[in-house]
C-alpha atoms as a PDB file:
ATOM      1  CA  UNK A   1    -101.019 -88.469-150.298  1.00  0.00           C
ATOM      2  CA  UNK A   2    -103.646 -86.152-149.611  1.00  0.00           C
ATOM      3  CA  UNK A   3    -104.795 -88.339-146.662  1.00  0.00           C
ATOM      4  CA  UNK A   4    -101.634 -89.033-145.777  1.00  0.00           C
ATOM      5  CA  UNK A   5    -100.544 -85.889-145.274  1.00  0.00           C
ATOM      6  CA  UNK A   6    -104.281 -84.914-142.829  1.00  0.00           C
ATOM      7  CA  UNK A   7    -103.350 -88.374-141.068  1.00  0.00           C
ATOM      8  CA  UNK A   8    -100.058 -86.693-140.331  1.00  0.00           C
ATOM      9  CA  UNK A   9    -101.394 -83.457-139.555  1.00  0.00           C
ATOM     10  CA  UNK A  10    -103.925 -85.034-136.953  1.00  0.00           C
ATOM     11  CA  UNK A  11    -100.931 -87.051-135.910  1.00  0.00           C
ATOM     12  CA  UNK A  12     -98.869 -84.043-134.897  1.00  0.00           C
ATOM     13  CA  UNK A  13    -101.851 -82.117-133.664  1.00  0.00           C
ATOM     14  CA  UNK A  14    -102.605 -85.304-131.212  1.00  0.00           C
ATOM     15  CA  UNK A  15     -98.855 -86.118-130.122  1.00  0.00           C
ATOM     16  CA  UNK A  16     -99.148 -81.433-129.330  1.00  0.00           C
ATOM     17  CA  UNK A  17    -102.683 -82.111-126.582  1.00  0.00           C
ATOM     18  CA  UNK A  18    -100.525 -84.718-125.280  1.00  0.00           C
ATOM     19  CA  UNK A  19     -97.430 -83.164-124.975  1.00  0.00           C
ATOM     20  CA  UNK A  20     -99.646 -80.449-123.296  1.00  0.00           C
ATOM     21  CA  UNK A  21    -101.521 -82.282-121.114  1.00  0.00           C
ATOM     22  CA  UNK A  22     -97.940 -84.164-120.257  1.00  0.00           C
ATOM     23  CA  UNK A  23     -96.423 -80.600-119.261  1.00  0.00           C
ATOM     24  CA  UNK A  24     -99.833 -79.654-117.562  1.00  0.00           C
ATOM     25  CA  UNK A  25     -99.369 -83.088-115.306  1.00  0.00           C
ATOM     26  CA  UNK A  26     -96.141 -82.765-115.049  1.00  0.00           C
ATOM     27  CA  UNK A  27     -96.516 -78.735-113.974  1.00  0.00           C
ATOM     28  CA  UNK A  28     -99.374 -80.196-110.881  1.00  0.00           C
ATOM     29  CA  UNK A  29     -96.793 -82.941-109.950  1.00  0.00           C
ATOM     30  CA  UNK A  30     -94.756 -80.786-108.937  1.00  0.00           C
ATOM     31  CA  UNK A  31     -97.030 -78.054-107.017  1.00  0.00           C
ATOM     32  CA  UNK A  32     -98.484 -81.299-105.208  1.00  0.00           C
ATOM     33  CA  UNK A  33     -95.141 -82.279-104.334  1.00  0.00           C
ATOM     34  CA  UNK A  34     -94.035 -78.659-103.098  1.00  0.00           C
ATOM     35  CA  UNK A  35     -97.580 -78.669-101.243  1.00  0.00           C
ATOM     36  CA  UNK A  36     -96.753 -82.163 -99.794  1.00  0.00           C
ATOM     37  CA  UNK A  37     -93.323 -81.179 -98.804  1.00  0.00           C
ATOM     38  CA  UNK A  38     -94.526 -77.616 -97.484  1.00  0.00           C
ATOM     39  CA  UNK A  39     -97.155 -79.555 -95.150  1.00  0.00           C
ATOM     40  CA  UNK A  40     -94.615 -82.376 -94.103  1.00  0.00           C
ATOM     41  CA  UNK A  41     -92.212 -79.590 -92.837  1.00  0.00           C
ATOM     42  CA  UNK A  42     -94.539 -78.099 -91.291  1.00  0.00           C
ATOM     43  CA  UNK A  43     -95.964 -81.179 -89.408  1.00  0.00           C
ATOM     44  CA  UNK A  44     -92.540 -81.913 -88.301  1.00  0.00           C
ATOM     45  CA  UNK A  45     -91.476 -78.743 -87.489  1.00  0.00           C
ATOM     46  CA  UNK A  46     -94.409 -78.114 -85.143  1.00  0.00           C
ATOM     47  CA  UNK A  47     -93.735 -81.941 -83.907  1.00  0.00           C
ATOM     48  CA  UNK A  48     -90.218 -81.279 -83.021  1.00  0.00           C
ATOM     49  CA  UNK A  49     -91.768 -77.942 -81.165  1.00  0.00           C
ATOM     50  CA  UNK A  50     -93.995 -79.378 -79.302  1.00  0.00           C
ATOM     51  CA  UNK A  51     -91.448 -82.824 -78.266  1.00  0.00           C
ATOM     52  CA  UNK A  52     -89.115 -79.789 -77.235  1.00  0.00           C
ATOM     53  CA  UNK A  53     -91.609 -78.306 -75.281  1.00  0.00           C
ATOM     54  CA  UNK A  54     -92.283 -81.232 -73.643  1.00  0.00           C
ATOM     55  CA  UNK A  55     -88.836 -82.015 -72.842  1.00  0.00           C
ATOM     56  CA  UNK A  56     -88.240 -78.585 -71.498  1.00  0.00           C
ATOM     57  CA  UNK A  57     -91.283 -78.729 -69.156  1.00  0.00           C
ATOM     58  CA  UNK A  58     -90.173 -81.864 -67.784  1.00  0.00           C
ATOM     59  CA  UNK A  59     -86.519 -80.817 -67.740  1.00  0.00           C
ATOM     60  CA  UNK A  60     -88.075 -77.768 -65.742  1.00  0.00           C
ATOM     61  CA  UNK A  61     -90.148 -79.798 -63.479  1.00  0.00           C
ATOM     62  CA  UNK A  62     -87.552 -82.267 -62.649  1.00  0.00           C
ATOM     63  CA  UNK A  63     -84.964 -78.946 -61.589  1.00  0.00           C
ATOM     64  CA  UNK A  64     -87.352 -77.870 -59.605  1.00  0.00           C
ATOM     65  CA  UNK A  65     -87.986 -80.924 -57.772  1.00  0.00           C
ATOM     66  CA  UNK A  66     -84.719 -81.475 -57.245  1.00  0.00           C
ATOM     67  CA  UNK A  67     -84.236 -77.490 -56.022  1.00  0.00           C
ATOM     68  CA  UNK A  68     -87.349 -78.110 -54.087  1.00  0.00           C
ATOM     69  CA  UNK A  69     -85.574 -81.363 -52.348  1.00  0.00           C
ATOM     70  CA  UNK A  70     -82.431 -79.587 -51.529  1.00  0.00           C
ATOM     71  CA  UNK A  71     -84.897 -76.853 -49.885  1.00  0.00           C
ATOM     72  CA  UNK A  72     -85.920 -79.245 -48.085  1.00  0.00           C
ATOM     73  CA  UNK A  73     -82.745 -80.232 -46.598  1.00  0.00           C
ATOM     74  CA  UNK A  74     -81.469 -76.865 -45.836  1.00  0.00           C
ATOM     75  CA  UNK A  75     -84.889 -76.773 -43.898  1.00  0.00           C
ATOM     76  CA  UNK A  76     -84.163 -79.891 -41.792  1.00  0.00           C
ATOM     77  CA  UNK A  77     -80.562 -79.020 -41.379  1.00  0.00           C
ATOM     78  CA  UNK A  78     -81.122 -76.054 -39.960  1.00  0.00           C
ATOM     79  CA  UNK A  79     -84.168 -77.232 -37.715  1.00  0.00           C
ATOM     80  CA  UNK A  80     -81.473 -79.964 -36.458  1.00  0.00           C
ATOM     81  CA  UNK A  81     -79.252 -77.077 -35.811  1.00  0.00           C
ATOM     82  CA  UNK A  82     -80.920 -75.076 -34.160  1.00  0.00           C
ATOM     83  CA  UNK A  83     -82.327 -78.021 -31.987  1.00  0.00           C
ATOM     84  CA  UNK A  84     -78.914 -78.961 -30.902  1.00  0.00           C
ATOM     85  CA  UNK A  85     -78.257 -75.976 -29.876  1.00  0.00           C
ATOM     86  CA  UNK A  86     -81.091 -75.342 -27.734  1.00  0.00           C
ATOM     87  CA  UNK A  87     -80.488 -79.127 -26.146  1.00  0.00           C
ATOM     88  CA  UNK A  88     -76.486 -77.774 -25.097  1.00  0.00           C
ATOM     89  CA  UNK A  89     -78.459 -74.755 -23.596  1.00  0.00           C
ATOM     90  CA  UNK A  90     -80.796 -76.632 -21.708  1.00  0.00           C
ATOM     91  CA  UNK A  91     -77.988 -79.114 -20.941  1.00  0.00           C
ATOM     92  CA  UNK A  92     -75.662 -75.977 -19.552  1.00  0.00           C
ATOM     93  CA  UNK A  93     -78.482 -74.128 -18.042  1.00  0.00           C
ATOM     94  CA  UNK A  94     -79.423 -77.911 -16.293  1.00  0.00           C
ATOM     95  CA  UNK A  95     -75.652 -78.066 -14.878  1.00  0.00           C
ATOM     96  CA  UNK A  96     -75.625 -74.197 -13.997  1.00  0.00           C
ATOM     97  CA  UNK A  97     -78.891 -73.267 -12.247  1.00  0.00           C
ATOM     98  CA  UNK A  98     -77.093 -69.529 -11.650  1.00  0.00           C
ATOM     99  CA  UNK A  99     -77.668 -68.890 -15.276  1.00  0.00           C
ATOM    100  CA  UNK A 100     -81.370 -69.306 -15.551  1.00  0.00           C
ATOM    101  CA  UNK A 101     -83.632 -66.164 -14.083  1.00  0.00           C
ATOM    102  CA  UNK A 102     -85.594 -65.969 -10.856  1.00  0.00           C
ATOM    103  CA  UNK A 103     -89.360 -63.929 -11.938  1.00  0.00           C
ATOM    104  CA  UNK A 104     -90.575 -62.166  -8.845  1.00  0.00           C
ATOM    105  CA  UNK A 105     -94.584 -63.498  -7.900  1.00  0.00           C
ATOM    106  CA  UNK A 106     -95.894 -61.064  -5.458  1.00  0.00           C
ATOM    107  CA  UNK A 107     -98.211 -62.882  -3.025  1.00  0.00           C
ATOM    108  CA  UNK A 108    -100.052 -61.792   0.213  1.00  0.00           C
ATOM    109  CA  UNK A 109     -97.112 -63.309   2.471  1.00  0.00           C
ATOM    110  CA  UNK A 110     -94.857 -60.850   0.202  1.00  0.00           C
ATOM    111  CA  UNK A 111     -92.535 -60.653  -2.729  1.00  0.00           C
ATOM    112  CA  UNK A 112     -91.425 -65.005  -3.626  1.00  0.00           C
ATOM    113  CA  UNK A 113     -88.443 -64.954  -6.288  1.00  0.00           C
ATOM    114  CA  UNK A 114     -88.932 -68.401  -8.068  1.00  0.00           C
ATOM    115  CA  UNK A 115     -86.693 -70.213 -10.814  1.00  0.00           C
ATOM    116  CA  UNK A 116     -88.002 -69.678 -13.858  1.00  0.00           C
ATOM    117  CA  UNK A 117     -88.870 -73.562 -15.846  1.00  0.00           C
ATOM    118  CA  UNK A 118     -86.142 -73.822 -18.431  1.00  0.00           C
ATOM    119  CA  UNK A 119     -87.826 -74.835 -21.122  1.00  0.00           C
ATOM    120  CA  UNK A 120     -90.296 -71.620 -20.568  1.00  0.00           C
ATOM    121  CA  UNK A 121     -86.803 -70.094 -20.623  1.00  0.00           C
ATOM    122  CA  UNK A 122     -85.672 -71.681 -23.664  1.00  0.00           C
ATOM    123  CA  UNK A 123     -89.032 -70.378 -25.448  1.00  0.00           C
ATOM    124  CA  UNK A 124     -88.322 -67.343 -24.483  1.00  0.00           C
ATOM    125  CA  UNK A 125     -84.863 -66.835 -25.577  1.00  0.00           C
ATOM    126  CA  UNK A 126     -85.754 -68.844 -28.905  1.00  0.00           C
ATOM    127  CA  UNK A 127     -88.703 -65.967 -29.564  1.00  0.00           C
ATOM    128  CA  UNK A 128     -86.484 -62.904 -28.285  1.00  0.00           C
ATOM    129  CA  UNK A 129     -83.811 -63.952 -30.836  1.00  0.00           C
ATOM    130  CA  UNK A 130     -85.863 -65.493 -33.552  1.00  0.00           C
ATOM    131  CA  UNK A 131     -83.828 -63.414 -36.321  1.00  0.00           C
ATOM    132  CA  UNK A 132     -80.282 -63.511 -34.770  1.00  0.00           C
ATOM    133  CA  UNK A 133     -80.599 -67.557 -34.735  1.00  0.00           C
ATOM    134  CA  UNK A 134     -81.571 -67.321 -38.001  1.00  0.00           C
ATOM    135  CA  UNK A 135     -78.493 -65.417 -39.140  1.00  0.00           C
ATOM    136  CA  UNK A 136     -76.754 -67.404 -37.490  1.00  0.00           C
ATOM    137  CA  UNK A 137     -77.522 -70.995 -39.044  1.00  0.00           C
ATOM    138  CA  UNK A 138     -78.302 -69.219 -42.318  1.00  0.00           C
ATOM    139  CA  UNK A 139     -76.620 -71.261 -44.926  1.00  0.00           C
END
């Protein structure tokens, strides 16, 4: 009985280390699997930042190539604009010679009023008036 009862004993004391160790695994299971879970959000947080990132920038760069596009437009719009413009002028002036300006050349012979070229006139006009024309076909 005696033996039986230190066979027991040893028994208990045995089934107590591995009920410890068993809580002591089972305690580092789960601060590996909060540490696992910790670093898996993480990575995917800073994942999802980085594909939002992304998608902004190219969101970003595709606005502006677009804005940069319509720019462009308004640019050539207004250049075709103000081109037709200056071809009615020319085409006016061309039909109504009164309308363009005689410049005054002073010569030996004497004072010699001459026609001034239209498109020299057209320059002219287009530099005088540079920022009215723009007002004007400012959009």
């Amino acid at each position: 009985m005696n033996q039986e009862k230190i066979f027991t004993r040893l028994l208990e004391e045995k089934n107590k280390q591995a009920e410890k160790i068993i809580e002591e695994a089972k305690r580092e299971y789960k601060k590996i699997i909060g540490e696992l879970e910790k670093e898996a959000f993480s990575y995917y947080r800073k994942w999802f930042e980085e594909r939002r990132q992304r998608i902004i920038r190219d969101t970003q760069e595709k606005m502006f190539n677009i804005k940069l596009e319509v720019k462009k437009k308004i640019l050539l719009k207004k250049e075709e604009i103000k081109d037709k413009a200056f071809k009615e002028i020319k085409n006016f002036l061309e039909k109504n010679r009164e309308f363009i300006p005689k410049k005054k050349i002073i010569t030996p012979q004497g004072i010699v009023e001459e026609e001034v070229d239209i498109k020299e006139f057209l320059q002219f006009l287009s530099e005088k008036y540079a920022k009215e024309i723009e007002e004007f076909i400012k959009i």
